[in-house]
N, C-alpha and C. Protein backbone atom coordinates (compact mmCIF):
# COMPACT_ATOMS: atom_id res chain seq x y z
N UNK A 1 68.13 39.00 -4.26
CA UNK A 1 68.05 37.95 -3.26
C UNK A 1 66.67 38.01 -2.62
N UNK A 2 66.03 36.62 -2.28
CA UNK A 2 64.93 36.85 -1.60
C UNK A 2 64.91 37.04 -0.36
N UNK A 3 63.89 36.99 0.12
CA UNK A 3 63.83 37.27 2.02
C UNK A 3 63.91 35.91 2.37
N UNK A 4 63.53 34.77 1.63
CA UNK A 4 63.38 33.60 2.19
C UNK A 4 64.46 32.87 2.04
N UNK A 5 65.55 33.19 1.47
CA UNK A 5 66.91 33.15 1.20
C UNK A 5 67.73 33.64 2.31
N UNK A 6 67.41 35.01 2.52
CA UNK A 6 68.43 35.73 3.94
C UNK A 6 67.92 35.00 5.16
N UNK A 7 66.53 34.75 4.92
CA UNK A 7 66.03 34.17 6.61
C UNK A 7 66.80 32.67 7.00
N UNK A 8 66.64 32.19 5.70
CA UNK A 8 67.19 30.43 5.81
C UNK A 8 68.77 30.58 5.83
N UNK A 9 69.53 31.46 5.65
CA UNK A 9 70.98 32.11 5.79
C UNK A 9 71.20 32.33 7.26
N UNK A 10 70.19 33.11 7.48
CA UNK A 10 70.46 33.07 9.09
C UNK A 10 70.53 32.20 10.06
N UNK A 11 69.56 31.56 9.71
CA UNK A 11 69.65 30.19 10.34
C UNK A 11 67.69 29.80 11.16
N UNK A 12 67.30 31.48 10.78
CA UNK A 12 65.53 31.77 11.44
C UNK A 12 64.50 30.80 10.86
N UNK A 13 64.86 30.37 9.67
CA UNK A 13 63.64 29.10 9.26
C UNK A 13 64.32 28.42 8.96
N UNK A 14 63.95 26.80 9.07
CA UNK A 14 64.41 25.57 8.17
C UNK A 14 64.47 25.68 6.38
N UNK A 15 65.07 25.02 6.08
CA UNK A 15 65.67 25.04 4.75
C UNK A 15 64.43 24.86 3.97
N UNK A 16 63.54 23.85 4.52
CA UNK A 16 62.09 23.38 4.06
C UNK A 16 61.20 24.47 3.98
N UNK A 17 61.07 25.25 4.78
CA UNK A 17 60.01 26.58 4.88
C UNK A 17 59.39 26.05 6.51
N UNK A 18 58.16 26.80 6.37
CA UNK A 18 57.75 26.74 7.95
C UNK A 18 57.28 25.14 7.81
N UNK A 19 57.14 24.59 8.87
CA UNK A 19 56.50 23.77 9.43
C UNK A 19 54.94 23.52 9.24
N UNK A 20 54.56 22.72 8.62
CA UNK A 20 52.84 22.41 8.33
C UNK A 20 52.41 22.33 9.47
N UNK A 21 50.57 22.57 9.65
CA UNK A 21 49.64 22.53 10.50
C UNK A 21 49.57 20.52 10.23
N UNK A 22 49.77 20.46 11.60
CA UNK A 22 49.07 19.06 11.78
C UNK A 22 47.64 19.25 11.30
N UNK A 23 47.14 18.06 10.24
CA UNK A 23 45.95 17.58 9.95
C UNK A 23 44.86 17.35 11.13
N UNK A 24 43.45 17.89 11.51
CA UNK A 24 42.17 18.21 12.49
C UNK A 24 41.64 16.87 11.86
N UNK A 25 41.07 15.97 13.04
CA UNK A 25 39.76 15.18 12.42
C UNK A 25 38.31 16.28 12.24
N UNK A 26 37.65 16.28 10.99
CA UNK A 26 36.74 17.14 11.39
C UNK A 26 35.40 16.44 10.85
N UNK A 27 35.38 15.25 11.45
CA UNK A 27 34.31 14.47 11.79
C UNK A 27 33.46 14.99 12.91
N UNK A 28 31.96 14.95 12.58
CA UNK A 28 31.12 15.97 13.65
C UNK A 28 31.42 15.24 14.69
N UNK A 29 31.30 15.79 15.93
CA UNK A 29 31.18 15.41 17.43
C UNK A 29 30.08 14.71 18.28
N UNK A 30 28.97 15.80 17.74
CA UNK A 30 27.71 15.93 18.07
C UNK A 30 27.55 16.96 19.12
N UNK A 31 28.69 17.51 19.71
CA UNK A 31 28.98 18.76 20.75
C UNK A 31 28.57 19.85 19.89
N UNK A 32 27.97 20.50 21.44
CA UNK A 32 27.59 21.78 20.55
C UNK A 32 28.74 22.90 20.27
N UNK A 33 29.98 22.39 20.82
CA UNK A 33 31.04 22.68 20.66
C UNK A 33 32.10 22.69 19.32
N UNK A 34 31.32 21.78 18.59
CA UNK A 34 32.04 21.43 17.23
C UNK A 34 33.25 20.68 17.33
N UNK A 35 33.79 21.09 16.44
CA UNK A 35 35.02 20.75 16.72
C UNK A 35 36.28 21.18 17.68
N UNK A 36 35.78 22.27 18.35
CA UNK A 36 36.37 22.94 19.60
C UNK A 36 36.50 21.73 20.63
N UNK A 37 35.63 20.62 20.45
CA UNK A 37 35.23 20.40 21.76
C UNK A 37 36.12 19.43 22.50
N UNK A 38 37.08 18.27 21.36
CA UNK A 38 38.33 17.90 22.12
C UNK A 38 39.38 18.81 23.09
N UNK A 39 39.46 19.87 22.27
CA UNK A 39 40.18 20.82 23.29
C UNK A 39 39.72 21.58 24.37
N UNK A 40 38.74 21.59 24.05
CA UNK A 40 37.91 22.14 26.00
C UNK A 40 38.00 20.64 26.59
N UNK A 41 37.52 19.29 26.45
CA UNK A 41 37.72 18.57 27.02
C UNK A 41 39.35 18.71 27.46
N UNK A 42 39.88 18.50 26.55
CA UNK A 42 41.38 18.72 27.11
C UNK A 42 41.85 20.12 28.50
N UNK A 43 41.16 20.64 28.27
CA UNK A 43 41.60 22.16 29.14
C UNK A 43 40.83 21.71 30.97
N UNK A 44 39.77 20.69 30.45
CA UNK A 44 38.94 20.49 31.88
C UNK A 44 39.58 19.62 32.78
N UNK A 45 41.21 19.10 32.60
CA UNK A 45 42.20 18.61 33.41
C UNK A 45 41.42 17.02 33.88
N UNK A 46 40.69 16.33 32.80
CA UNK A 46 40.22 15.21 33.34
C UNK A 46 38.67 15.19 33.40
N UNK A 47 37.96 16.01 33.18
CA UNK A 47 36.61 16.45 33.84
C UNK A 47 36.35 16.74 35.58
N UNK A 48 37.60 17.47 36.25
CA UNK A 48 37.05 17.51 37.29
C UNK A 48 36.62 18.95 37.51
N UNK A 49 35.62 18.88 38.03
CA UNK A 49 35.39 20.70 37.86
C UNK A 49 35.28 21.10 39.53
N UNK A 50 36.19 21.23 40.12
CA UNK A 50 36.53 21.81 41.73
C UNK A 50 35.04 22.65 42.00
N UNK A 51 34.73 23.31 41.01
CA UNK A 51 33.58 24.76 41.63
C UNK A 51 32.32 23.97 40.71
N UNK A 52 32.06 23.11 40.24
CA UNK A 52 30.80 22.23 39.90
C UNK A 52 29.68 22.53 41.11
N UNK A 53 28.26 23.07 40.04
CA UNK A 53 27.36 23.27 41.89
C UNK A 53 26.73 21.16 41.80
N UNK A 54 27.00 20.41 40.78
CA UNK A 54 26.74 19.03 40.97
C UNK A 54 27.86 18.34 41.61
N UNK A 55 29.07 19.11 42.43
CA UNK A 55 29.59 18.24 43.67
C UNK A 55 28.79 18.25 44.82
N UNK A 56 29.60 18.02 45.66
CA UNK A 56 29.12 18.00 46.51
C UNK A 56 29.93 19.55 48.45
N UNK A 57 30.83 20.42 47.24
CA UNK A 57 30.99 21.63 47.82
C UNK A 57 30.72 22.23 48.51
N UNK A 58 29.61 22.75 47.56
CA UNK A 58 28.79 23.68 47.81
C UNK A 58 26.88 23.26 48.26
N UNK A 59 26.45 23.75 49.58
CA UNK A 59 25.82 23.15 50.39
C UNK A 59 24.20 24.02 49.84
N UNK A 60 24.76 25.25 49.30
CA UNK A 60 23.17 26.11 48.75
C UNK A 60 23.56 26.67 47.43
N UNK A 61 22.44 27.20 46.87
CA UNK A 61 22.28 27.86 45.50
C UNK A 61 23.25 29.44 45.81
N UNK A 62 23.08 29.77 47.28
CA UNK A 62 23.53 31.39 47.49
C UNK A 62 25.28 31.14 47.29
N UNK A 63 25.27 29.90 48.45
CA UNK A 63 27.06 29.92 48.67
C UNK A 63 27.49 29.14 47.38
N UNK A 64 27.34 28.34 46.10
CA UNK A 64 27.66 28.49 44.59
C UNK A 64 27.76 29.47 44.07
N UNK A 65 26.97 31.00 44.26
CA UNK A 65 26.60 31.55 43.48
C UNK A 65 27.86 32.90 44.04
N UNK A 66 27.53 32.93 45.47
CA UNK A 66 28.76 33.93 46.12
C UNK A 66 30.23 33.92 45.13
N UNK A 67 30.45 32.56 45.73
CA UNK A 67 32.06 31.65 45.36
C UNK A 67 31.77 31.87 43.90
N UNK A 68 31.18 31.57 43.06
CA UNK A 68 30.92 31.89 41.48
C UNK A 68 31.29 33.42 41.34
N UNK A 69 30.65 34.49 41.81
CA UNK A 69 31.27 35.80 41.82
C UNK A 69 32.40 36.00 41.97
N UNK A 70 32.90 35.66 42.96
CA UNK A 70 34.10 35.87 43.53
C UNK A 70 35.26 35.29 42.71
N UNK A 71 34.72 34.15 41.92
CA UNK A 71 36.13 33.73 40.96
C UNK A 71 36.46 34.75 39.96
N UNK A 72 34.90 34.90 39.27
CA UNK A 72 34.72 36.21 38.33
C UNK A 72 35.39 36.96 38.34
N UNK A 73 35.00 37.80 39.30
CA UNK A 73 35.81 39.13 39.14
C UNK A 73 36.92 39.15 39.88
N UNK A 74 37.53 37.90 40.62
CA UNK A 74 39.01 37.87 40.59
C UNK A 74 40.17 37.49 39.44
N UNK A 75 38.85 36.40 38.72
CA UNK A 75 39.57 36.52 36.97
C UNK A 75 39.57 37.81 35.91
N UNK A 76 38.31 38.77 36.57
CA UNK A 76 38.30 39.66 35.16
C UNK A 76 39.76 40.82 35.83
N UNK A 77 39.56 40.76 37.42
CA UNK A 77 40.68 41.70 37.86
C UNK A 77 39.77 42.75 38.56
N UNK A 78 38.11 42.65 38.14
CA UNK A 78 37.50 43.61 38.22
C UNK A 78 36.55 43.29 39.85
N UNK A 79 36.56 44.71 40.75
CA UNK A 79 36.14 44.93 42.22
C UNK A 79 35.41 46.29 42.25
N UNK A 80 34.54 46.59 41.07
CA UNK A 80 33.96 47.67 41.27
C UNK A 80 33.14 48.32 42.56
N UNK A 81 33.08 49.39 43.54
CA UNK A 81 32.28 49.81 44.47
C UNK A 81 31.03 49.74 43.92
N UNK A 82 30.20 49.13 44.87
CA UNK A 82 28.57 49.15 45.23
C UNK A 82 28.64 51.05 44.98
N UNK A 83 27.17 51.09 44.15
CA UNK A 83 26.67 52.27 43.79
C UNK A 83 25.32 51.97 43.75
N UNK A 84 24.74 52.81 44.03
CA UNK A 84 23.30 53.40 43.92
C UNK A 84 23.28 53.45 42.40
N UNK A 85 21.81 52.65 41.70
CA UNK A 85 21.56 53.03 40.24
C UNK A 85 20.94 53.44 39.63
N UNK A 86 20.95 54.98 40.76
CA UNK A 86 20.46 56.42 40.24
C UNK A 86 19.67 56.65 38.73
N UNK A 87 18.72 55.36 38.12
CA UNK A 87 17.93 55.64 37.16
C UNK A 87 17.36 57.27 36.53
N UNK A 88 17.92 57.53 35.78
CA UNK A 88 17.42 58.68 35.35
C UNK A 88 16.89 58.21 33.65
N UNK A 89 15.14 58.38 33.49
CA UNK A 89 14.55 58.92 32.18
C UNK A 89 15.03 59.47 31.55
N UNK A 90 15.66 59.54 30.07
CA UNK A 90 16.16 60.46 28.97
C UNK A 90 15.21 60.47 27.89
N UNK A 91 14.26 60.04 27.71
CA UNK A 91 13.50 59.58 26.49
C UNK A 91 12.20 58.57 27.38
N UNK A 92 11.08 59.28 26.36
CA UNK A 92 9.89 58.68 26.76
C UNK A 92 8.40 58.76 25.47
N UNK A 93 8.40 57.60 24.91
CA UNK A 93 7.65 57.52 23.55
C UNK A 93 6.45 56.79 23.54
N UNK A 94 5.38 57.29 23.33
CA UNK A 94 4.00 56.53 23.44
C UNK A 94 4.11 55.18 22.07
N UNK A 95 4.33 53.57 21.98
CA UNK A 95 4.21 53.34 21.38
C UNK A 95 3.17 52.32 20.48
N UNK A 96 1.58 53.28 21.49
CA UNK A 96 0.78 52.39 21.03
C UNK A 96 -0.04 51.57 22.25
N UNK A 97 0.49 50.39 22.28
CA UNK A 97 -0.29 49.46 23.39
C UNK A 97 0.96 49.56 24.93
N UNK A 98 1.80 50.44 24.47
CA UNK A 98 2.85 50.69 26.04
C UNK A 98 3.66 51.95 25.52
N UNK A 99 4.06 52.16 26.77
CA UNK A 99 5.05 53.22 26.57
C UNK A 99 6.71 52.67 26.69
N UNK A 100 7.48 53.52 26.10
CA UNK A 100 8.64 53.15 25.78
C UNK A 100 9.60 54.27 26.95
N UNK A 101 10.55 53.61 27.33
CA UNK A 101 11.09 54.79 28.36
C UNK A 101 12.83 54.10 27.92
N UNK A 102 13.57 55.30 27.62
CA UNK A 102 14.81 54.88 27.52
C UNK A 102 15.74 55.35 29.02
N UNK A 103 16.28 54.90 29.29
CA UNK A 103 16.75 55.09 30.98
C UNK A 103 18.08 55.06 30.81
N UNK A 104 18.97 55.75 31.95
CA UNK A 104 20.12 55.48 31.83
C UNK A 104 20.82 55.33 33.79
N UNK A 105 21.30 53.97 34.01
CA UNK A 105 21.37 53.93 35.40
C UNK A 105 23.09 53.43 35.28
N UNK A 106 23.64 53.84 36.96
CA UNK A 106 24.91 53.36 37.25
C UNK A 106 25.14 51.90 37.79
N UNK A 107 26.27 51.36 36.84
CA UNK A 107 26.77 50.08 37.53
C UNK A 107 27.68 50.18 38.33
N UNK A 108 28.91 50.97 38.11
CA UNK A 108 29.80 51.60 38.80
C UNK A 108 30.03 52.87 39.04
N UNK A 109 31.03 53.55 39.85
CA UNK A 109 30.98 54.74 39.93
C UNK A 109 31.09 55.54 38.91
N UNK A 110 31.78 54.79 37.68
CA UNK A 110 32.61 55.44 36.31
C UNK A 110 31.21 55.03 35.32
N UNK A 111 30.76 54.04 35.51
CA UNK A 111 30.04 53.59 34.48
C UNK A 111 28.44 54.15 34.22
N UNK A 112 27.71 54.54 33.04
CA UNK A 112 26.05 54.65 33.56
C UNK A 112 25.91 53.89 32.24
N UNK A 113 24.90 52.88 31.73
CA UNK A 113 24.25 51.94 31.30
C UNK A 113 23.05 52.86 30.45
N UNK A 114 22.68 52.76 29.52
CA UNK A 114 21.47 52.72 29.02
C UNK A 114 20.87 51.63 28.66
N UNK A 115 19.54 50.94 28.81
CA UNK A 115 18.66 50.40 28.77
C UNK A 115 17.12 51.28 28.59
N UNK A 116 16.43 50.11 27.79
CA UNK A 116 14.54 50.39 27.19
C UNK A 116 14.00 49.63 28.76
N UNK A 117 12.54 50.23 28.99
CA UNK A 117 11.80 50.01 29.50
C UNK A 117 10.63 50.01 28.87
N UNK A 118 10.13 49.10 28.90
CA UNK A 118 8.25 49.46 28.01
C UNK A 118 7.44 48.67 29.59
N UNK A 119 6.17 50.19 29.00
CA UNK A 119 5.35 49.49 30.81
C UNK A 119 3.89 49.87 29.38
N UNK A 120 3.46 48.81 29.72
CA UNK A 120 1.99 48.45 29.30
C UNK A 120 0.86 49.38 29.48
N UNK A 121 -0.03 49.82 28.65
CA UNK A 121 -0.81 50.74 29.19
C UNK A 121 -2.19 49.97 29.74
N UNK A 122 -2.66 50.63 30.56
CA UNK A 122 -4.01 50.49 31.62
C UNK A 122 -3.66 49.25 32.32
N UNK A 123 -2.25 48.81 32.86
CA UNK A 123 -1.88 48.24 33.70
C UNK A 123 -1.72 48.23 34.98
N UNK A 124 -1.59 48.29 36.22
CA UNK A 124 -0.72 48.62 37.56
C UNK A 124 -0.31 47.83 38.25
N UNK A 125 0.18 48.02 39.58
CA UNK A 125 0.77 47.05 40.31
C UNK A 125 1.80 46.51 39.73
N UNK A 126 1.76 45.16 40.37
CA UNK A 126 3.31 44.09 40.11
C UNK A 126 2.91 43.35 38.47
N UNK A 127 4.26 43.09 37.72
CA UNK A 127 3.54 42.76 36.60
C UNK A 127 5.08 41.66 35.82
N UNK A 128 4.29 41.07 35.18
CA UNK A 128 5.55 39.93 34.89
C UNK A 128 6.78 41.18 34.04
N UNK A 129 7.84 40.65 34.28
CA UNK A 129 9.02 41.65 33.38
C UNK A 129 10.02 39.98 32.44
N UNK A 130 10.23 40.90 31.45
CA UNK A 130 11.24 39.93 30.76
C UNK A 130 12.81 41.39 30.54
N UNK A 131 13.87 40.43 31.36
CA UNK A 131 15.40 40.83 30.63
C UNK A 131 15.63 40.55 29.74
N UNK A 132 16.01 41.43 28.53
CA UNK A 132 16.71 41.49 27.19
C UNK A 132 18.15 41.85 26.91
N UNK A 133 19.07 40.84 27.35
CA UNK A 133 20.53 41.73 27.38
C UNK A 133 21.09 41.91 25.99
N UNK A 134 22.06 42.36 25.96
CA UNK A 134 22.53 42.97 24.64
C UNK A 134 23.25 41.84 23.91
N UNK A 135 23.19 41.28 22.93
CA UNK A 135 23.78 40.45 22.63
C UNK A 135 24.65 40.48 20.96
N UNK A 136 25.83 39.82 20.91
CA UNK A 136 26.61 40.59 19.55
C UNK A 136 26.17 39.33 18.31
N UNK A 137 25.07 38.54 18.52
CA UNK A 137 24.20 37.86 17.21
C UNK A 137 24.93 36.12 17.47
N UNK A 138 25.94 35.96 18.09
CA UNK A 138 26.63 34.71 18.38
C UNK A 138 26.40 34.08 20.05
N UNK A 139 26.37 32.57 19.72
CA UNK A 139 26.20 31.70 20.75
C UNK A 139 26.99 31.21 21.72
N UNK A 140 27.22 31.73 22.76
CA UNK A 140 28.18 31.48 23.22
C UNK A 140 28.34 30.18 24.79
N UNK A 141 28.81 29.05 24.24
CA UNK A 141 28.01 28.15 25.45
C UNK A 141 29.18 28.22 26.53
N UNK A 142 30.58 28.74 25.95
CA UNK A 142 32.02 28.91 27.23
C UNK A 142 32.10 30.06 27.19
N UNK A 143 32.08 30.68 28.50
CA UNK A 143 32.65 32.09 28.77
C UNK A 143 31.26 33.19 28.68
């Protein structure tokens, strides 16, 4: 006897087998969303976006940006304590036209971060910096 025999005996699947995937239009959009992008439209309840900094809400860049935190990490669940980010040097490599410094500092009390530093040689003072965050090779325009 098969399994797909005892299941349709039981009464757990239709006699037919499972149920087909409804057919996707997958005509381009032009979203950079692809074909995702009917269904995020769908999820945005109309296009109204309550926390939009183009309403008229929010009165500065700081109080968007507060209220923007605050949804955050009441969605991630996450309220980590303010810490000091006790930078400590582990590694330090001449590579040429700068030096390379590998660092390791705290975000949270539990957490310490490693990050590169390169500082330019026969430089001083204040000096332009570029952030490089870590990224897993994909584009991510939600979330």
């Amino acid at each position: 006897m098969r399994r797909r025999d005892v299941l349709m005996g039981a009464g757990w699947i239709e006699q037919g087998g499972p149920a087909q995937d409804q057919a996707k239009d997958l005509r381009p959009s032009g979203a950079d969303s692809g074909t995702l992008y009917a269904d995020i439209e769908r999820l945005t309840h109309g296009g109204e976006y309550s926390h939009s900094f183009l309403g008229s809400r929010f009165r500065s860049l700081e109080e968007y940006r507060a209220e923007g935190r605050r949804l955050l990490l009441d969605a991630l669940g996450l309220r980590p304590e303010p810490v000091a980010p006790r930078a400590e040097v582990v590694d330090r490599r001449d590579m040429g036209d700068f030096i390379r410094e590998k660092i390791l500092f705290s975000t949270t009390p539990e957490w310490r971060v490693p990050a590169y530093v390169h500082l330019p040689k026969g430089r001083k003072g204040r000096l332009p910096a570029i952030v490089d965050l870590h990224s897993h090779g994909g584009m991510f325009l939600f979330g």
